[in-house]
Protein backbone atom coordinates (compact mmCIF):
# COMPACT_ATOMS: atom_id res chain seq x y z
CA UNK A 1 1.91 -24.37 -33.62
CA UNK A 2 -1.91 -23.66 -34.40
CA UNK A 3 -3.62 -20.86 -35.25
CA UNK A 4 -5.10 -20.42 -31.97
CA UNK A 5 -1.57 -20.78 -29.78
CA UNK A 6 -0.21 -18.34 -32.57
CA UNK A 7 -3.02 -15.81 -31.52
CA UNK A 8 -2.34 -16.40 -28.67
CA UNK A 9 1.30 -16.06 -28.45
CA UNK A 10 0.31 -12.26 -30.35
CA UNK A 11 -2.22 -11.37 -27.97
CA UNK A 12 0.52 -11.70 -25.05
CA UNK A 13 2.86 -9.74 -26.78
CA UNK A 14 0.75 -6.63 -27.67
CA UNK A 15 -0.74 -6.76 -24.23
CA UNK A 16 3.26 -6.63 -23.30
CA UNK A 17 4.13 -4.22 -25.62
CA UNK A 18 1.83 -1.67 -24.90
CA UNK A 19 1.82 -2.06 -20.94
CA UNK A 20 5.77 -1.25 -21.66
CA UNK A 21 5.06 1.62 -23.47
CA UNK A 22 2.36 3.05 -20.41
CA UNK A 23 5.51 2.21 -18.51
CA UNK A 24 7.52 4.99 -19.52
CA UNK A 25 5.11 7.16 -17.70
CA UNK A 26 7.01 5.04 -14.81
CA UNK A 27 10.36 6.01 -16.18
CA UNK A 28 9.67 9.59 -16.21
CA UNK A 29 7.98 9.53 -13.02
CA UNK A 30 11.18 8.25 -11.38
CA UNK A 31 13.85 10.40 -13.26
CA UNK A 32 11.75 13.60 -12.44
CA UNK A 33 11.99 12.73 -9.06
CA UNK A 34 15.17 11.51 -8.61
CA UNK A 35 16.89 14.54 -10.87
CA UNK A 36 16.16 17.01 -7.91
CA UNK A 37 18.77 14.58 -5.48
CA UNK A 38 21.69 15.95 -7.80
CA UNK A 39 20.81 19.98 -7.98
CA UNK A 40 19.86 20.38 -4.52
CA UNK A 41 23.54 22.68 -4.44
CA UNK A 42 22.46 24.26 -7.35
CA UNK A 43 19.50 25.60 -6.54
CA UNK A 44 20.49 27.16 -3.17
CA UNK A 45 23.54 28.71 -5.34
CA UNK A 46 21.50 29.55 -8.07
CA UNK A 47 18.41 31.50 -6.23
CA UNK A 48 20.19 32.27 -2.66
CA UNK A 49 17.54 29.87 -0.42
CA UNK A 50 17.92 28.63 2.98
CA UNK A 51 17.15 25.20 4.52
CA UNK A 52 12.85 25.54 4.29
CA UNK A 53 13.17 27.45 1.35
CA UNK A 54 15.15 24.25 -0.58
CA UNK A 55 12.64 22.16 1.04
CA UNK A 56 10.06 24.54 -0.99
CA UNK A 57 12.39 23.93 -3.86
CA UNK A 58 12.34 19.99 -3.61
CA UNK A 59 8.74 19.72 -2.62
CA UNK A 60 6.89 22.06 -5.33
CA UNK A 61 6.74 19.43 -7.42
CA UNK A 62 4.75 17.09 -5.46
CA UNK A 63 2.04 19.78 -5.18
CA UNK A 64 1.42 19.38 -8.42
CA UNK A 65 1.61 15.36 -7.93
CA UNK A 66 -0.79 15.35 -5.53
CA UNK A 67 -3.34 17.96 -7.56
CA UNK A 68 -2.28 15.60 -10.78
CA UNK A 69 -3.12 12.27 -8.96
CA UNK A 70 -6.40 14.08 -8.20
CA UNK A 71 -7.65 15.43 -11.29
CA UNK A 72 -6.53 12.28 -13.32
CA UNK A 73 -8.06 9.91 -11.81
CA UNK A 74 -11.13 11.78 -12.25
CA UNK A 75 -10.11 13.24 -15.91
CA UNK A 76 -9.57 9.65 -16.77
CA UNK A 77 -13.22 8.52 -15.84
CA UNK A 78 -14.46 11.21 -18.75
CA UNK A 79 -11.49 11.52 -21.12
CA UNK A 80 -9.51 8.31 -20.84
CA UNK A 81 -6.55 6.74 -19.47
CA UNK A 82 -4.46 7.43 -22.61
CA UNK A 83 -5.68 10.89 -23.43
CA UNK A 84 -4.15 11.34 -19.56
CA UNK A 85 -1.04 9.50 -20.39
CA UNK A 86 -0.49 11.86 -23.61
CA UNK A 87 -1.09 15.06 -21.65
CA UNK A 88 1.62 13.65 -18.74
CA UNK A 89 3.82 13.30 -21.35
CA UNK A 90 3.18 16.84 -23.03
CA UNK A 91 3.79 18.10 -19.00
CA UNK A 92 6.74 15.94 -18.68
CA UNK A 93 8.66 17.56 -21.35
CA UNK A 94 7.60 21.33 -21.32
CA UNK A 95 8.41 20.47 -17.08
CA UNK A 96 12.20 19.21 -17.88
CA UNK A 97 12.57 22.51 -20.24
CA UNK A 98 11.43 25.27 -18.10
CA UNK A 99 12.67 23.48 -14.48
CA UNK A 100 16.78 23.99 -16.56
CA UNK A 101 15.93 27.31 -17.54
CA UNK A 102 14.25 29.07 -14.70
CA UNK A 103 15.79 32.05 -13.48
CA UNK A 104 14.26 32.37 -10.44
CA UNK A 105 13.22 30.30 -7.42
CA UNK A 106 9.53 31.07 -8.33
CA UNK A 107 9.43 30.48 -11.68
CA UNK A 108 11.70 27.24 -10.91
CA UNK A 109 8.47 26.26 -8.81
CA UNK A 110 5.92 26.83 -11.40
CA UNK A 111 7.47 24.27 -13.80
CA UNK A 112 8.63 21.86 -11.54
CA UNK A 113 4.83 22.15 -10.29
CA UNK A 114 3.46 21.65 -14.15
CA UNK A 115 6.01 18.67 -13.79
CA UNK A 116 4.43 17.11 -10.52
CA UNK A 117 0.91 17.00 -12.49
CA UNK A 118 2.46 15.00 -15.30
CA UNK A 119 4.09 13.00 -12.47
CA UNK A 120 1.09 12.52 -10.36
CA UNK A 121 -1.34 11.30 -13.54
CA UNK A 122 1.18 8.90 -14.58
CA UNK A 123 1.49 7.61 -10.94
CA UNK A 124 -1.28 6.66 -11.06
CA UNK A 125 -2.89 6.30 -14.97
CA UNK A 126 0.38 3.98 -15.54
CA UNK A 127 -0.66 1.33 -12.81
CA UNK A 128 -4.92 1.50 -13.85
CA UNK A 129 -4.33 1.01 -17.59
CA UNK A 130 -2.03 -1.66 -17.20
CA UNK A 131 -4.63 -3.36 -14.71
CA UNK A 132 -6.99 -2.92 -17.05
CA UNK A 133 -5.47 -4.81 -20.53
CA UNK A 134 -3.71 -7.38 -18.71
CA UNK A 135 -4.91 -11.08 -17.95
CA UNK A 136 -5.44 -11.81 -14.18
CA UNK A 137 -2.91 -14.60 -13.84
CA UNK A 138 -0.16 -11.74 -15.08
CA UNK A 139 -1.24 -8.77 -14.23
CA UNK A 140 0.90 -8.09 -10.89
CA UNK A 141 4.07 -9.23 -12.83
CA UNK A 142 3.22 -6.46 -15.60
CA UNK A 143 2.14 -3.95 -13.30
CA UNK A 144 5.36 -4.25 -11.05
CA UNK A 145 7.37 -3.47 -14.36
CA UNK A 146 6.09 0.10 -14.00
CA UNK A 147 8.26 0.01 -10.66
CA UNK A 148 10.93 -1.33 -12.54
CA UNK A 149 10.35 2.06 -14.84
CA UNK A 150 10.37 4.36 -12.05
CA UNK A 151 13.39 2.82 -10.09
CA UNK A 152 14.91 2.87 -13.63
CA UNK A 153 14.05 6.40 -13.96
CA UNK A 154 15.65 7.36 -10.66
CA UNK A 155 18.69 4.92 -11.37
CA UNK A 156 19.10 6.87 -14.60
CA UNK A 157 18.48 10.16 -13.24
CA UNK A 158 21.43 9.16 -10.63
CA UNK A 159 23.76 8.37 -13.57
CA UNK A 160 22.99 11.24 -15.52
CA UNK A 161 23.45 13.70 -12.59
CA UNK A 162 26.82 11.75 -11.99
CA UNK A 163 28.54 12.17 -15.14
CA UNK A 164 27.18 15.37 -15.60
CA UNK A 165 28.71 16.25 -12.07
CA UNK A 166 31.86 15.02 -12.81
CA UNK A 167 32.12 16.25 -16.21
CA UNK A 168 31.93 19.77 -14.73
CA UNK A 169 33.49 19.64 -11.89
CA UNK A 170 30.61 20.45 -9.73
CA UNK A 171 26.91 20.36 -10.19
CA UNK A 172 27.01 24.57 -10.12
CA UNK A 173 30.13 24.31 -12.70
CA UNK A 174 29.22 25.36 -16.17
CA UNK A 175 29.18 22.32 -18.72
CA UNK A 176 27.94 22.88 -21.82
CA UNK A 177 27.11 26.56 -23.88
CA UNK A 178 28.00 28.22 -20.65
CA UNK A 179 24.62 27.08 -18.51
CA UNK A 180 25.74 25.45 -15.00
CA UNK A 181 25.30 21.25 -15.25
CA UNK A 182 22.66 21.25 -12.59
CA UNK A 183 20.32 22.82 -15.69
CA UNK A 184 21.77 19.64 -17.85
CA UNK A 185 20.18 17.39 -15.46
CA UNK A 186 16.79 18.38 -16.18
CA UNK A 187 17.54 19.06 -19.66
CA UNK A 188 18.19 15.32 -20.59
CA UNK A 189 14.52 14.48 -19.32
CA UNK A 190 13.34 16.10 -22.50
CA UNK A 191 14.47 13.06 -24.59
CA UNK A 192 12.26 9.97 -22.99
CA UNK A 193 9.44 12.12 -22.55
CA UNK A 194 9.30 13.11 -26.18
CA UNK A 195 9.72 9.27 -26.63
CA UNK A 196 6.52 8.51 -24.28
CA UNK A 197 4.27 11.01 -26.37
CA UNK A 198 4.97 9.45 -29.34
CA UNK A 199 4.77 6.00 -28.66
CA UNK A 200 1.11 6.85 -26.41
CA UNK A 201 -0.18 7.11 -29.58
CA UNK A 202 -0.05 3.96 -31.03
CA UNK A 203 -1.62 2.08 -27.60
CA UNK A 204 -5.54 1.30 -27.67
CA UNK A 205 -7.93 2.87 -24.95
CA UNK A 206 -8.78 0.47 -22.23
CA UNK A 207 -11.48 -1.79 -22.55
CA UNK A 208 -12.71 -0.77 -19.12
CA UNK A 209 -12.60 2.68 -19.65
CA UNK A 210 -14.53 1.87 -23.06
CA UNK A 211 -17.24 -0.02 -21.71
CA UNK A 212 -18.12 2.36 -18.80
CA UNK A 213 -18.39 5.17 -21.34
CA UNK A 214 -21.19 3.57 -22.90
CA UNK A 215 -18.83 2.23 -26.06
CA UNK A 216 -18.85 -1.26 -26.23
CA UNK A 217 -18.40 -1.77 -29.29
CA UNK A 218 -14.82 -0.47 -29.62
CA UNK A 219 -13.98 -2.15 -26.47
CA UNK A 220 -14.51 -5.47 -28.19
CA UNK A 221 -12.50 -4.85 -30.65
CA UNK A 222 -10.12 -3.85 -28.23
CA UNK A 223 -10.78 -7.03 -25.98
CA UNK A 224 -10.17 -8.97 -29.57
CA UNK A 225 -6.77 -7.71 -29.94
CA UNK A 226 -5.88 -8.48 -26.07
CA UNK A 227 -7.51 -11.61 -25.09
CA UNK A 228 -8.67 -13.03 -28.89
CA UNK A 229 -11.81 -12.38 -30.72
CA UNK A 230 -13.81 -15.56 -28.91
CA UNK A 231 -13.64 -14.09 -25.58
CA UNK A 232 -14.07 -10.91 -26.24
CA UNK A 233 -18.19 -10.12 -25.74
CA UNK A 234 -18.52 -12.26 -23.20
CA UNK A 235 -15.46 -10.18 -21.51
CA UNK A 236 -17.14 -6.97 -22.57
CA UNK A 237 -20.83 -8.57 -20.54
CA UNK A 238 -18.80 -9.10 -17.59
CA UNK A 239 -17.35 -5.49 -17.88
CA UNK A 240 -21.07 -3.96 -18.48
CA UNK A 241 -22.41 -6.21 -15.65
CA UNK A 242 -19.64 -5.18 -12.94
CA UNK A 243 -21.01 -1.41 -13.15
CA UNK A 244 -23.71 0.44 -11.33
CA UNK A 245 -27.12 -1.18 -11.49
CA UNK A 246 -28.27 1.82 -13.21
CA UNK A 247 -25.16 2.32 -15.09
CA UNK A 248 -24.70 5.58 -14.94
CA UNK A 249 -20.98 6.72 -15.87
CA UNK A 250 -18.46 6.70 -12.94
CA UNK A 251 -18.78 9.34 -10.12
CA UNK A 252 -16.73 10.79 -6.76
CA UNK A 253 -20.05 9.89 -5.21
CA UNK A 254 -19.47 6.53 -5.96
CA UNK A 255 -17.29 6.22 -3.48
CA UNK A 256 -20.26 6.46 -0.75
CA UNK A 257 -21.80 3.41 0.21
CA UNK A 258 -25.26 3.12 -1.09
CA UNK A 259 -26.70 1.80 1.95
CA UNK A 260 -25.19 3.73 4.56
CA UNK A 261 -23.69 6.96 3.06
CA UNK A 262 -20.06 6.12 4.29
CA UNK A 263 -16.76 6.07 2.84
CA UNK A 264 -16.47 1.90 1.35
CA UNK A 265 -13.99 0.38 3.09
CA UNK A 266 -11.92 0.02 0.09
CA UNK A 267 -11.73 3.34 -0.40
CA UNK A 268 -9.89 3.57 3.49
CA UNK A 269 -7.95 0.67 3.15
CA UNK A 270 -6.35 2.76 -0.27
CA UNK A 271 -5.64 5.55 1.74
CA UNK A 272 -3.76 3.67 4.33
CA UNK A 273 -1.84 2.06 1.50
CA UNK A 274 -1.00 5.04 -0.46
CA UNK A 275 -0.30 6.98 3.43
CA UNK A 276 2.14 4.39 4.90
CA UNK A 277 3.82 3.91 1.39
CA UNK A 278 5.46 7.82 2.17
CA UNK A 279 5.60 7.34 5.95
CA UNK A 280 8.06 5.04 5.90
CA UNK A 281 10.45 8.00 4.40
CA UNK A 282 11.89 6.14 1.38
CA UNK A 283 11.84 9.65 -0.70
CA UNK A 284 14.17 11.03 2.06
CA UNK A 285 16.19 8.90 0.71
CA UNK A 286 15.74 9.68 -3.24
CA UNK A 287 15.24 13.44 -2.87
CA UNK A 288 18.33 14.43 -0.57
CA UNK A 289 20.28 11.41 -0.73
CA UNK A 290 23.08 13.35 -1.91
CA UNK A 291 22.31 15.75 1.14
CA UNK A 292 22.41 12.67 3.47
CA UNK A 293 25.46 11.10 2.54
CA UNK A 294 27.62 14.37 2.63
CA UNK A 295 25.94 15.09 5.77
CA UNK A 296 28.07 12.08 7.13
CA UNK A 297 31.29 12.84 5.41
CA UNK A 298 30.91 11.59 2.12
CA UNK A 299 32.01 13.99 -0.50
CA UNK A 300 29.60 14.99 -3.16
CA UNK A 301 30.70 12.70 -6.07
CA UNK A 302 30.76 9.54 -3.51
CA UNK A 303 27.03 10.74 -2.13
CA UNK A 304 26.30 10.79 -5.83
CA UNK A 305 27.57 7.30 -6.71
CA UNK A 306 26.10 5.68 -3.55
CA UNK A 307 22.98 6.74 -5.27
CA UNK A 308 24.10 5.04 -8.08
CA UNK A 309 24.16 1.76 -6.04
CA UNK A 310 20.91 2.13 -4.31
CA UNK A 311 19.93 2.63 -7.51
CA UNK A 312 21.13 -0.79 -8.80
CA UNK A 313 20.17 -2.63 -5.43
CA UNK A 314 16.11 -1.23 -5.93
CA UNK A 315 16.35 -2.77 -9.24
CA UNK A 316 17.48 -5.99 -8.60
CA UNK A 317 14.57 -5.87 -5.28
CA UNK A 318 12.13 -5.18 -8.38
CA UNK A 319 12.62 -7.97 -10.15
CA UNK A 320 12.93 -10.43 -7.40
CA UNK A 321 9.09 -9.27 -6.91
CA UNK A 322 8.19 -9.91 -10.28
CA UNK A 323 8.83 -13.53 -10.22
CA UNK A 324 7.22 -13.51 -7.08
CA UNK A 325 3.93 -11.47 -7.09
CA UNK A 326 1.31 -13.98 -8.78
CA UNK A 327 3.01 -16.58 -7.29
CA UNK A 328 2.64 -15.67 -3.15
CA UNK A 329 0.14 -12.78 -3.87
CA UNK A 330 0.19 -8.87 -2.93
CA UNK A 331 0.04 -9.55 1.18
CA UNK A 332 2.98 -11.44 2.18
CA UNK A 333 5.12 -9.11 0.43
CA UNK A 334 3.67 -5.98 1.99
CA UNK A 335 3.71 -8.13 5.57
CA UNK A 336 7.32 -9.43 4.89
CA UNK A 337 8.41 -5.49 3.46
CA UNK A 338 7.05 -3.87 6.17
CA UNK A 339 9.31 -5.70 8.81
CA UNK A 340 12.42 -5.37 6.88
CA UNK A 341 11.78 -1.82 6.62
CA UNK A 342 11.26 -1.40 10.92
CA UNK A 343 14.32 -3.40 11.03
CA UNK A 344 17.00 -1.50 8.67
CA UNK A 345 15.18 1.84 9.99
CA UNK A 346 16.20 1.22 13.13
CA UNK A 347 19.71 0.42 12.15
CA UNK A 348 19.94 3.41 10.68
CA UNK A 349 19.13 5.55 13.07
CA UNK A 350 21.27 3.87 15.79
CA UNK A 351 24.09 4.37 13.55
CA UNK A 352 23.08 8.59 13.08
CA UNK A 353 22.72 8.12 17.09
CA UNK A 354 26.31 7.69 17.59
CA UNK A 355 27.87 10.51 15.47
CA UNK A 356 29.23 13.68 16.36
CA UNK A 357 28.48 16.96 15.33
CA UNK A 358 31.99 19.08 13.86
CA UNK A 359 31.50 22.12 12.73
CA UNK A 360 27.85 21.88 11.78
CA UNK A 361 28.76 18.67 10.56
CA UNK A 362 27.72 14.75 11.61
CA UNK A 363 30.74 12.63 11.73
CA UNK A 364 30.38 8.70 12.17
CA UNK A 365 33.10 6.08 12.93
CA UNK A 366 34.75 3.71 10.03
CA UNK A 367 31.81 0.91 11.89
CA UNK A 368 28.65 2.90 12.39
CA UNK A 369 29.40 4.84 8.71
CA UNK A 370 29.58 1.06 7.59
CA UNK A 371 26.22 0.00 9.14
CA UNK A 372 24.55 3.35 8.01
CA UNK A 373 25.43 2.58 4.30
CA UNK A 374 24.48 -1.23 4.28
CA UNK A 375 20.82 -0.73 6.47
CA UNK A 376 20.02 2.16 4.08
CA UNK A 377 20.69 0.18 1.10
CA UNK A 378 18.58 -3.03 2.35
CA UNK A 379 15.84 -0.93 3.31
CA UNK A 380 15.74 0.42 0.08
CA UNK A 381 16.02 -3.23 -1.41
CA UNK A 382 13.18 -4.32 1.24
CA UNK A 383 10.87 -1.11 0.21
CA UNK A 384 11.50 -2.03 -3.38
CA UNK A 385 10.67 -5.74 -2.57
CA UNK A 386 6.97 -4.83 -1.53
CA UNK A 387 5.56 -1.64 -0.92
CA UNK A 388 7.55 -0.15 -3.85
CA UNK A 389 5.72 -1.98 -6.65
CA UNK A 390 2.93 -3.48 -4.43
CA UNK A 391 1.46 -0.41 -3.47
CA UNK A 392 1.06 0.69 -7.02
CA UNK A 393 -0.14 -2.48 -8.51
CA UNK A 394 -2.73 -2.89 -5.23
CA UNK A 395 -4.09 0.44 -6.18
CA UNK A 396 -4.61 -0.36 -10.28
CA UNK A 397 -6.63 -3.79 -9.31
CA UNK A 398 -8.37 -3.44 -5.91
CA UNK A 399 -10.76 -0.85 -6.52
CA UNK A 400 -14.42 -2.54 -8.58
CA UNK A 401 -14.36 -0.97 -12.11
CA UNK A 402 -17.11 1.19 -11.24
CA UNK A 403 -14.89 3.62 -8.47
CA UNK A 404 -11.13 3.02 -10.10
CA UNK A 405 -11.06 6.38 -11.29
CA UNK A 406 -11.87 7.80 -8.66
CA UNK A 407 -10.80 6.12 -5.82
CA UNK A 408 -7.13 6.31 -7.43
CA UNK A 409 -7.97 10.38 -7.58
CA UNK A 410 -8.38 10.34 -3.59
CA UNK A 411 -5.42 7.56 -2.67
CA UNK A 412 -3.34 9.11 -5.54
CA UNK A 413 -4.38 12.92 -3.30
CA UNK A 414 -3.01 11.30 0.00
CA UNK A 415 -0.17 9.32 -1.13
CA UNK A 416 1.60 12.56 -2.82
CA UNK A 417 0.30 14.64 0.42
CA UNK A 418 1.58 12.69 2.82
CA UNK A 419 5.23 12.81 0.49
CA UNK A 420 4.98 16.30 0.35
CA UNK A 421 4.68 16.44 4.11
CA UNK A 422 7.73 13.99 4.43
CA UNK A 423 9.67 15.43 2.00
CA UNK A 424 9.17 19.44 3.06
CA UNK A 425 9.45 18.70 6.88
CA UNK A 426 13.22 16.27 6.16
CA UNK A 427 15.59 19.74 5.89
CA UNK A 428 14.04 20.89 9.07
CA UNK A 429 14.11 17.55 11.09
CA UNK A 430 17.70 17.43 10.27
CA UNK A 431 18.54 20.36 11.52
CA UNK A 432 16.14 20.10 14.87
CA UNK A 433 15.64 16.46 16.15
CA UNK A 434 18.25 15.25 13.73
CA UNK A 435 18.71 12.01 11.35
CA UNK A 436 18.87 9.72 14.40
CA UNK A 437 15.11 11.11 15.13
CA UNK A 438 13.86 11.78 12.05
CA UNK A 439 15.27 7.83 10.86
CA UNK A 440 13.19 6.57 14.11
CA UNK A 441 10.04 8.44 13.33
CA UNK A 442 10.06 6.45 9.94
CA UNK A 443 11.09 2.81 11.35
CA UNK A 444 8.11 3.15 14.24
CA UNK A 445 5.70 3.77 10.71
CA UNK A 446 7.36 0.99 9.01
CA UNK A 447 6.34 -1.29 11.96
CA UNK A 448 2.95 0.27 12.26
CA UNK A 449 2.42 -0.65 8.53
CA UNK A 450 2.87 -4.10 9.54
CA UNK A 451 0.26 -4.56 11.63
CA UNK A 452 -2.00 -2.07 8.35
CA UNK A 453 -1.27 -4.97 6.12
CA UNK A 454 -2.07 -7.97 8.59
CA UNK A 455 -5.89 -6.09 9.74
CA UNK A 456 -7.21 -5.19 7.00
CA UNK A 457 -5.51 -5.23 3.48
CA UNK A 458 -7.16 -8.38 1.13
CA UNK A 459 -5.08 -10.14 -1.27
CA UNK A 460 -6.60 -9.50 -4.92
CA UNK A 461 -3.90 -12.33 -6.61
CA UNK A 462 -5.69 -14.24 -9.36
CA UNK A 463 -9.16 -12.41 -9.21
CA UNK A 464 -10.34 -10.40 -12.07
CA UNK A 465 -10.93 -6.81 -12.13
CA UNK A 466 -14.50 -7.44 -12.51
CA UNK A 467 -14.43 -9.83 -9.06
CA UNK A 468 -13.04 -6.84 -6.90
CA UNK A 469 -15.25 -6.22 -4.14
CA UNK A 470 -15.70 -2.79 -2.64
């Protein structure tokens, strides 16, 4: 091999290695989310709450994600997309401590808060430094891993609060040193987030971030190290010409047009991404799946394994999209996603439609219980086919270098708003309009998204950063 295909060869692999490591943030982001399906039980045992106030319980965190998403993708425009990654990870791990040791519902909400901003900057700091080291005719396939992470991270979180379940007895059983194993499962977060901080050290700034900061010079030795030393100043010009005429550093008020004083485009068609991404109700699914399944007569240890499953089938949606996504490009996936999800939505609900109510209880048949189980699981492997991963990595590349930061801070703000809003309002749907009409609601946004994608989303496959128009 020559010296240039051997530099080569290196370049690829750091620019790997280190998008794996800002992929942890993905990991973390998923198990923090998906721990709460497990201790729903616990919680209403441990601090005495009813129906909204478990919502409360659920939902606090993605306050803080939505403040995080905010604040980071502005943070990140002054301080950096690593120095944001290291203080997610700091959050992460001081979150998983205090949410297992909280003795009351309100201080339960403070760190579960401290954990959403940790989750909401690496939502979306993960995605935009990946975007912004990686080569063009790779980056969705890189990107999409952090997906893989967060699906991971729920998968794992499923596991954990599994075995920890069953090792008990119960999720309110004591396990270990006489604290209950619902604490356990936010306890064993601590682990990869210590892992993220450390590694987060040893990753370079981005080159993007560099440039726009006025340092050029260590963003060509960055550039060196990712794309090889020849292209690197000519990469850097293309950076420094992509900016603001003026060059001034990045601003919220870049988000204006110059001309007219409006919103860009872009800027709407991000919201609408990051807004039908949670409208489509896929974190009903991860936050009170548990709470779903029993609600049709599975017992708690089979709600928790089908959660294993989904878990498994969302992975194996993941990767199908990675060998896909440079290959089709960003739109067909969203287009093809959006109908599947309609589809098994509607499923669902017709199933719900024909239970009974017990007792307080919704009973299905041997058939419709069937049907409920398979559409949920292929609309969780059709959301994980597209708007999963596609979402995230649309978000990281479609914005022009100058407004990334902060057009991620507003679509980051609406995407974890509008999952609060889904997430609070589920406990209270159930028990009002029920799952058949809370499952329709969602499959009438799936199809609306549809017809999102085919108006007025653009496919960015192949272009480079510094060719997004806004």
């Amino acid at each position: 091999m020559s010296s240039t295909g051997a530099n080569a060869d290196a370049n690829h692999r750091f620019v790997i290695l280190i998008s794996c490591i800002a992929t942890i943030g993905g990991f973390l982001f998923g198990f923090d989310s998906g721990v709460i399906n497990g201790t729903v039980d616990g919680l209403q045992a441990a601090f005495n709450s009813d129906s909204v106030g478990t919502g409360l319980n659920v939902a606090s965190m993605l306050l803080g994600c939505a403040a995080g998403a905010f604040f980071a993708g502005r943070l990140a425009d002054i301080h950096g997309r690593r120095t944001l990654l290291i203080l997610s990870a700091l959050l992460f791990f001081i979150s998983a401590w205090g949410s297992g040791a909280a003795a009351s519902s309100a201080e339960f909400i403070v760190y579960r808060i401290l954990g959403g901003l940790a989750v909401g900057a690496a939502s979306v700091m993960a995605p935009a430094y990946i975007s912004e080291v990686a080569p063009a005719e790779y980056r969705g396939r890189l990107t999409t891993i952090q997906q893989v992470a967060i699906i991971s991270g729920l998968f794992f979180a499923f596991v954990s609060n599994y075995l920890l379940a069953n090792f008990a007895g119960a999720s309110t059983a004591e396990f270990w040193l006489g604290y209950q194993a619902w604490r356990w499962m936010f306890w064993v977060e601590m682990a990869p987030a210590a892992l993220f901080f450390f590694t987060l050290l040893f990753i370079p700034e981005s080159p993007r971030f560099l440039v726009a900061s006025g340092q050029k010079q260590r963003a060509q030795t960055v550039l060196a190290r990712l794309n090889g030393q020849s292209s690197a100043q000519q990469k850097v010009d293309e950076i420094y010409n992509s900016l603001a005429a003026d060059h001034h550093r990045p601003k919220m008020r870049d988000l204006l047009d110059a001309s007219t004083g409006k919103v860009r485009k872009i800027v709407w068609v991000g919201i609408g991404l990051a807004s039908f991404q949670q409208l489509v109700g896929i974190n009903v699914v991860f936050y009170y799946g548990a709470v779903l399944w029993q609600a049709v007569g599975f017992s708690e240890s089979d709600a928790l394994l089908i959660n294993v499953v989904s878990g498994a089938v969302s992975i194996a949606a993941c990767l199908i999209t990675i060998s896909l996504i440079d290959k089709i490009g960003r739109k067909p996936l969203l287009w093809v996603g959006s109908l599947g999800m309609s589809v098994t939505l509607g499923l669902v609900a017709y199933a719900f439609s024909t239970g009974t109510l017990a007792g307080g209880q919704l009973s299905l048949s041997d058939n419709m219980g069937v049907l409920a189980l398979i559409a949920a699981n292929a609309y969780v492997m059709f959301f994980n086919g597209s708007w999963g991963p596609v979402m995230w990595v649309m978000l990281g590349e479609m914005f022009p270098n100058q407004i990334r930061g902060s057009g991620l801070a507003v679509a980051g703000l609406f995407q974890w708003g509008t999952n609060f809003l889904i997430t609070v309002s589920f406990p209270v749907l159930l028990t009002s309009i029920g799952l058949f009409g809370a499952y329709g609601f969602y499959a009438i946004c799936a199809a609306l998204s549809a017809v999102f994608v085919l108006k007025v989303v653009h496919e960015t496959r192949g272009l480079e950063l510094e060719e997004m128009q806004g």
